[in-house]
PDB file of N, CA and C in Angstrom:
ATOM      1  N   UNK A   1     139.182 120.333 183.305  1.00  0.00           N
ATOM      2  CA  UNK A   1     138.731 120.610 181.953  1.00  0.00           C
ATOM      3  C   UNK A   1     138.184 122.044 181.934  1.00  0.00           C
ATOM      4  N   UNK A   2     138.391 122.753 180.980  1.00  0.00           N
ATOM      5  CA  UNK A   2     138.380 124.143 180.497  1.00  0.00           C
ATOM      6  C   UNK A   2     136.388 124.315 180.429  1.00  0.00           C
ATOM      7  N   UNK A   3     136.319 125.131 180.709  1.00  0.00           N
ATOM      8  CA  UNK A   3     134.498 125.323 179.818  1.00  0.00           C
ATOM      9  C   UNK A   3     134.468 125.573 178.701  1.00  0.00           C
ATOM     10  N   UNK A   4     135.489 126.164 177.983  1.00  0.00           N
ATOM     11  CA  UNK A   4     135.607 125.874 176.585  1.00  0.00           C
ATOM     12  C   UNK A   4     135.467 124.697 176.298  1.00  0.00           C
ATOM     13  N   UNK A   5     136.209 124.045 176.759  1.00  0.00           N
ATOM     14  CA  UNK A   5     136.757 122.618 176.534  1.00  0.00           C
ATOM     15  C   UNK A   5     135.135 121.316 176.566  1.00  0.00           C
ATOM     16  N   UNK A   6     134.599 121.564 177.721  1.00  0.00           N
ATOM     17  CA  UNK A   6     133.856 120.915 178.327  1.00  0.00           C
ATOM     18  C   UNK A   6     132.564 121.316 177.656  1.00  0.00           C
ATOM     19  N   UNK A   7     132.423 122.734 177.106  1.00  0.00           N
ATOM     20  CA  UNK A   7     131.187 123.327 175.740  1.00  0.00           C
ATOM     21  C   UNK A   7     131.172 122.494 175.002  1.00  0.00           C
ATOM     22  N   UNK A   8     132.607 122.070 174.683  1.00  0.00           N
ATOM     23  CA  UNK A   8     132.848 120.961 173.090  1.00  0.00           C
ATOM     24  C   UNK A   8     132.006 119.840 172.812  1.00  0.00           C
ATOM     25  N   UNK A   9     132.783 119.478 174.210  1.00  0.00           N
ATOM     26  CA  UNK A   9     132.037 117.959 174.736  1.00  0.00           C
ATOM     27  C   UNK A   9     130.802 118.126 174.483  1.00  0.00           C
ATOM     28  N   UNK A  10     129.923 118.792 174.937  1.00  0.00           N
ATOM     29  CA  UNK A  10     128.304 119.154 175.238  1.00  0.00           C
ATOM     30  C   UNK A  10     128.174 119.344 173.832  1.00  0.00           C
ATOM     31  N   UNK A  11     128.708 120.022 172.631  1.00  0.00           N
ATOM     32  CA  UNK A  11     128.275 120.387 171.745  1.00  0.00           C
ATOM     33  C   UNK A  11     128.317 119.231 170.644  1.00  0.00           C
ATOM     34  N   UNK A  12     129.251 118.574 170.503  1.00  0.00           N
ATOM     35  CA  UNK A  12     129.493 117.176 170.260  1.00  0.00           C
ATOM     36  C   UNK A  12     128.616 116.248 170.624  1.00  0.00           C
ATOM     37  N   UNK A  13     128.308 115.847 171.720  1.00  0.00           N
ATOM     38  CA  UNK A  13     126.763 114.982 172.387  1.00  0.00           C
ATOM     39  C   UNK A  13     125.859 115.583 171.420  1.00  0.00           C
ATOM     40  N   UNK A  14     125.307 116.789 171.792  1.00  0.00           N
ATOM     41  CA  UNK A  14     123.949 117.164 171.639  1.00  0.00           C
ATOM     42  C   UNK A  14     123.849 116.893 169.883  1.00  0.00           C
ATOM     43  N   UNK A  15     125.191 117.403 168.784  1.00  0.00           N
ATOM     44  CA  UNK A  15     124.765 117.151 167.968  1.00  0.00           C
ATOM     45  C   UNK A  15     124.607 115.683 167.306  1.00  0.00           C
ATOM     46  N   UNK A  16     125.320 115.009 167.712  1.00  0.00           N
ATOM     47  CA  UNK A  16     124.664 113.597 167.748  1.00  0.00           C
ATOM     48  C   UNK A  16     123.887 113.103 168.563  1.00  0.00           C
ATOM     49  N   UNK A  17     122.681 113.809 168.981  1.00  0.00           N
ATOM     50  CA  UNK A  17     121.479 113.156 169.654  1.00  0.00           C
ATOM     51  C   UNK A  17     120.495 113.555 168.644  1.00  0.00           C
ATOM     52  N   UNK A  18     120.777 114.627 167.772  1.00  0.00           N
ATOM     53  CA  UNK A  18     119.702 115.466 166.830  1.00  0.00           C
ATOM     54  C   UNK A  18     119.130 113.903 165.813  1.00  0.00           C
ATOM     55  N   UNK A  19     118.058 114.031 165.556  1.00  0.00           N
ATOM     56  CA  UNK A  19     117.839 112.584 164.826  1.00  0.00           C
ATOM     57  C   UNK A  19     117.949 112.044 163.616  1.00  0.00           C
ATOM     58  N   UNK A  20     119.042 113.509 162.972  1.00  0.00           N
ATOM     59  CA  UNK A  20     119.970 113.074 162.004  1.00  0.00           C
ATOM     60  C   UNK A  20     121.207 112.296 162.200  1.00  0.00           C
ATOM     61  N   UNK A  21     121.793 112.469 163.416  1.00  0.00           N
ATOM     62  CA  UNK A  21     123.274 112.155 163.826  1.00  0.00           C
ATOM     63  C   UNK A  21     124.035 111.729 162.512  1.00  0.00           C
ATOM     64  N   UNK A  22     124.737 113.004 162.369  1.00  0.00           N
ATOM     65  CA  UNK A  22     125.229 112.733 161.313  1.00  0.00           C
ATOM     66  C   UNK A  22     126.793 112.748 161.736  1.00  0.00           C
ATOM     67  N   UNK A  23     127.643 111.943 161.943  1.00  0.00           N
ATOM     68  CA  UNK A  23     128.979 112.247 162.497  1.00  0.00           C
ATOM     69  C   UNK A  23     130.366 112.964 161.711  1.00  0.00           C
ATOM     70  N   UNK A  24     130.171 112.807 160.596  1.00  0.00           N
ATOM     71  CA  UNK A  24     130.848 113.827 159.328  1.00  0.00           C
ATOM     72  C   UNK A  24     130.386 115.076 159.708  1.00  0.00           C
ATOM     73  N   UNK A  25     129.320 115.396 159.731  1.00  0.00           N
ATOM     74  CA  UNK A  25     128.727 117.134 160.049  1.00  0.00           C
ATOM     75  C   UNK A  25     129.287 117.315 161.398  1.00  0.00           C
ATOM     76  N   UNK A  26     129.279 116.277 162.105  1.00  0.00           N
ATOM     77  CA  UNK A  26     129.698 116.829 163.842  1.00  0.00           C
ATOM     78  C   UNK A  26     131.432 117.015 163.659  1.00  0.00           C
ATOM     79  N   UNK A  27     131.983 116.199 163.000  1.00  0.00           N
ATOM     80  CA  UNK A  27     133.257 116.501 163.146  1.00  0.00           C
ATOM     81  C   UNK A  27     133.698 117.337 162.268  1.00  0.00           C
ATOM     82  N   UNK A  28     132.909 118.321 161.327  1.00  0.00           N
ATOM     83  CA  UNK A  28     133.765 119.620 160.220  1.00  0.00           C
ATOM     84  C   UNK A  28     133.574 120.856 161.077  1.00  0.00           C
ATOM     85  N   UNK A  29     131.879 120.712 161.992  1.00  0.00           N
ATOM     86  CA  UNK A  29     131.862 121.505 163.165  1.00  0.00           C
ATOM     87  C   UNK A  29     132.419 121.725 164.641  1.00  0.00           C
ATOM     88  N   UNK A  30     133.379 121.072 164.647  1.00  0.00           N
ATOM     89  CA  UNK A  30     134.322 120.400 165.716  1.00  0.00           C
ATOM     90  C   UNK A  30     135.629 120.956 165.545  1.00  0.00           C
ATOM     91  N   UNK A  31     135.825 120.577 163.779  1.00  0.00           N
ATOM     92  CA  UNK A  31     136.890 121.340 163.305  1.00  0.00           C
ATOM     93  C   UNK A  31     137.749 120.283 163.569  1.00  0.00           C
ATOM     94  N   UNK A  32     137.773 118.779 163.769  1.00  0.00           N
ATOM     95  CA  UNK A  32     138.233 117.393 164.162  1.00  0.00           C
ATOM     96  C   UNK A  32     139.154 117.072 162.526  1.00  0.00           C
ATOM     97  N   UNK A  33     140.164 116.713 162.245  1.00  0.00           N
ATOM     98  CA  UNK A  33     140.969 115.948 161.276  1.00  0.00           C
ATOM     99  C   UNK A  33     140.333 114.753 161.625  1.00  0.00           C
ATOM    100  N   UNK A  34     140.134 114.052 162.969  1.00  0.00           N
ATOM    101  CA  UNK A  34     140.051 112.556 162.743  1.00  0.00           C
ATOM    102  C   UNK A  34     138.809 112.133 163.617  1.00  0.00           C
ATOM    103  N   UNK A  35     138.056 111.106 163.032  1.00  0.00           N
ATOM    104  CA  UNK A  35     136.933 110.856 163.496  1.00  0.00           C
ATOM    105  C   UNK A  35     136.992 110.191 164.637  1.00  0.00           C
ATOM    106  N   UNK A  36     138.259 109.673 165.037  1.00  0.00           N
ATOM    107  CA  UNK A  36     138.425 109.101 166.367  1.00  0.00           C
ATOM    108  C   UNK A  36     138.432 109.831 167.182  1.00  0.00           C
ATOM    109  N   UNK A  37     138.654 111.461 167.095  1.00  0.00           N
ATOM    110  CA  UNK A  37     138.713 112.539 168.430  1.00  0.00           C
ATOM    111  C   UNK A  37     137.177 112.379 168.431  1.00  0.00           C
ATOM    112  N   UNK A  38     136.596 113.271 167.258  1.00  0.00           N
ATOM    113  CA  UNK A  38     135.396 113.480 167.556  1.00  0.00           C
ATOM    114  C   UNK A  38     134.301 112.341 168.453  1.00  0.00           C
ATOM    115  N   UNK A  39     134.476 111.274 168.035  1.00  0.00           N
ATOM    116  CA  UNK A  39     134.300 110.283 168.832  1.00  0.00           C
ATOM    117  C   UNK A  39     134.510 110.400 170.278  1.00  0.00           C
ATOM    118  N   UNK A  40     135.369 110.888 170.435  1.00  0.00           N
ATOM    119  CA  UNK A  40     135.879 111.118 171.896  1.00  0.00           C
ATOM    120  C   UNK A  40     134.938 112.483 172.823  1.00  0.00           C
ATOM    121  N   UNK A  41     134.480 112.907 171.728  1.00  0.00           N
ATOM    122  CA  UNK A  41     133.157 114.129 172.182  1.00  0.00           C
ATOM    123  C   UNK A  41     131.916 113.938 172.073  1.00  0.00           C
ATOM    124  N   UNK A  42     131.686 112.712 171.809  1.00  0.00           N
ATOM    125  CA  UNK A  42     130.904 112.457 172.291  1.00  0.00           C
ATOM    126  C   UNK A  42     130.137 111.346 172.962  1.00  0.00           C
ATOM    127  N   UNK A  43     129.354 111.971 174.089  1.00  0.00           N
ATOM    128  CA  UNK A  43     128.702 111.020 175.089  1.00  0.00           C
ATOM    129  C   UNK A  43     127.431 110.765 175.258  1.00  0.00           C
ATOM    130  N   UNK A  44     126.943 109.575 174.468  1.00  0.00           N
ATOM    131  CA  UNK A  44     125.965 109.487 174.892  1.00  0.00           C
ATOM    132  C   UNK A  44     124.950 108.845 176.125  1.00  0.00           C
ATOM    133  N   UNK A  45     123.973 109.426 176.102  1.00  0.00           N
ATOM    134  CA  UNK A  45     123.570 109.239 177.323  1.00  0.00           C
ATOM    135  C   UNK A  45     122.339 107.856 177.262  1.00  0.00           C
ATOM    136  N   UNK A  46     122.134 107.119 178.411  1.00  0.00           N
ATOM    137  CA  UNK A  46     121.597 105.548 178.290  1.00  0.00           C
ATOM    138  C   UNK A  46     120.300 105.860 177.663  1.00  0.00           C
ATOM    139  N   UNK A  47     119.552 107.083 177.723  1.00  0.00           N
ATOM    140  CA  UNK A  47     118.299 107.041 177.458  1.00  0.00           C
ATOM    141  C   UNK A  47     118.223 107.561 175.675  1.00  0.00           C
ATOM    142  N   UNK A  48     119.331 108.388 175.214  1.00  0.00           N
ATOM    143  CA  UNK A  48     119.431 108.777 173.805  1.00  0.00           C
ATOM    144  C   UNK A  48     119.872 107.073 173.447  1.00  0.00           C
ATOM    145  N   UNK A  49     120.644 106.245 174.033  1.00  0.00           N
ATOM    146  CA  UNK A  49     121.083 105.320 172.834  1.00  0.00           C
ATOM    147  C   UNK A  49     119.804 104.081 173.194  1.00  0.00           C
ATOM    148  N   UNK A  50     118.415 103.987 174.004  1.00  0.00           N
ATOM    149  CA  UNK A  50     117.496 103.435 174.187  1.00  0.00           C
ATOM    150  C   UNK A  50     116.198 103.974 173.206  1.00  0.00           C
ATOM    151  N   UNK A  51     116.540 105.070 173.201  1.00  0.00           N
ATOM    152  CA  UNK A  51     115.504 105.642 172.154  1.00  0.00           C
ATOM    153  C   UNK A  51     116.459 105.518 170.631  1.00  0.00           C
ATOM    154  N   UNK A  52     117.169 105.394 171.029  1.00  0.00           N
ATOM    155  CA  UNK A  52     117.868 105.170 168.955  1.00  0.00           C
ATOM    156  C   UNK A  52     117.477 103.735 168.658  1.00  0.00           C
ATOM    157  N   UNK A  53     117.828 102.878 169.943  1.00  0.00           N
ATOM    158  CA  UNK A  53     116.986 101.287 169.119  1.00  0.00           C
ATOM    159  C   UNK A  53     115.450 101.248 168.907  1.00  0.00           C
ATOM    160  N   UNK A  54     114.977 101.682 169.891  1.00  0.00           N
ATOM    161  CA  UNK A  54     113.531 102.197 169.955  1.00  0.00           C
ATOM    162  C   UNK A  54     113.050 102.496 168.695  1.00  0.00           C
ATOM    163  N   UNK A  55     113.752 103.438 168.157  1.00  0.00           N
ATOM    164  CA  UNK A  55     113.445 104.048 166.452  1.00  0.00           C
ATOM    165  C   UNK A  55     113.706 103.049 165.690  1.00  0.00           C
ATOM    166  N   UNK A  56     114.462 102.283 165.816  1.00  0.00           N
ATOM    167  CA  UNK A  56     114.857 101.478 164.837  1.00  0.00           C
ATOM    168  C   UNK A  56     114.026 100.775 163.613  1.00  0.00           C
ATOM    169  N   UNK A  57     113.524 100.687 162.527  1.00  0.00           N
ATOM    170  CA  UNK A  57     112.821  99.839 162.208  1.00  0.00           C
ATOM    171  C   UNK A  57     113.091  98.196 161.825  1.00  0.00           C
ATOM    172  N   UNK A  58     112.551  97.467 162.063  1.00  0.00           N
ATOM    173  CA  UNK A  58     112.391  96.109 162.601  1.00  0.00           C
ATOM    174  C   UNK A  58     112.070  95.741 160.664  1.00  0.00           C
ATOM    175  N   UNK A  59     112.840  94.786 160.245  1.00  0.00           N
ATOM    176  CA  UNK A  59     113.030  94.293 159.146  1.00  0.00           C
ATOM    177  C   UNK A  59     111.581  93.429 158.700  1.00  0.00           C
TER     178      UNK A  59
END
Protein backbone atom coordinates (compact mmCIF):
# COMPACT_ATOMS: atom_id res chain seq x y z
CA UNK A 1 0.00 0.00 0.00
CA UNK A 2 1.10 3.46 -1.23
CA UNK A 3 1.47 6.29 1.73
CA UNK A 4 -0.74 8.10 -0.22
CA UNK A 5 -2.87 5.39 -0.16
CA UNK A 6 -2.44 4.35 3.48
CA UNK A 7 -2.83 8.65 4.48
CA UNK A 8 -6.44 7.86 3.16
CA UNK A 9 -7.02 5.14 5.32
CA UNK A 10 -5.73 7.22 8.42
CA UNK A 11 -7.67 10.14 7.21
CA UNK A 12 -10.89 8.26 6.86
CA UNK A 13 -10.51 6.62 10.59
CA UNK A 14 -9.61 9.74 12.23
CA UNK A 15 -12.50 11.54 10.63
CA UNK A 16 -14.90 9.23 11.90
CA UNK A 17 -13.58 9.13 15.39
CA UNK A 18 -14.25 13.13 15.55
CA UNK A 19 -17.55 13.06 17.77
CA UNK A 20 -19.51 14.17 15.01
CA UNK A 21 -18.80 11.10 12.74
CA UNK A 22 -20.47 12.16 10.18
CA UNK A 23 -20.00 9.58 7.21
CA UNK A 24 -21.54 11.76 4.23
CA UNK A 25 -18.82 14.53 5.19
CA UNK A 26 -16.10 11.69 5.29
CA UNK A 27 -16.98 10.40 2.01
CA UNK A 28 -17.31 14.08 -0.21
CA UNK A 29 -13.77 14.46 1.56
CA UNK A 30 -12.58 11.18 0.30
CA UNK A 31 -13.96 12.18 -2.92
CA UNK A 32 -15.82 8.37 -2.59
CA UNK A 33 -19.08 7.92 -5.25
CA UNK A 34 -20.04 5.07 -2.91
CA UNK A 35 -20.40 4.74 0.69
CA UNK A 36 -19.33 1.21 0.60
CA UNK A 37 -15.58 2.29 -0.36
CA UNK A 38 -15.54 4.83 2.13
CA UNK A 39 -16.51 2.30 4.52
CA UNK A 40 -13.67 0.44 3.51
CA UNK A 41 -11.45 3.50 5.02
CA UNK A 42 -12.33 3.20 7.67
CA UNK A 43 -10.97 1.47 10.82
CA UNK A 44 -11.99 1.65 13.79
CA UNK A 45 -10.16 1.04 16.62
CA UNK A 46 -11.65 -1.28 19.91
CA UNK A 47 -11.24 1.61 22.20
CA UNK A 48 -13.03 4.49 19.72
CA UNK A 49 -16.02 1.96 19.18
CA UNK A 50 -16.01 1.34 23.41
CA UNK A 51 -16.13 4.89 23.99
CA UNK A 52 -19.00 5.46 21.26
CA UNK A 53 -21.28 3.02 23.43
CA UNK A 54 -19.93 4.59 26.46
CA UNK A 55 -21.48 7.97 25.08
CA UNK A 56 -24.40 6.54 24.30
CA UNK A 57 -27.40 7.77 26.11
CA UNK A 58 -29.42 5.12 27.87
CA UNK A 59 -33.27 5.61 27.11
Amino acid sequence: MSRAHRFRHTLGTDLMEDPDRNIRVTQMILDHSSMRTTMEYVHPSVDSMRKALNQRRCP
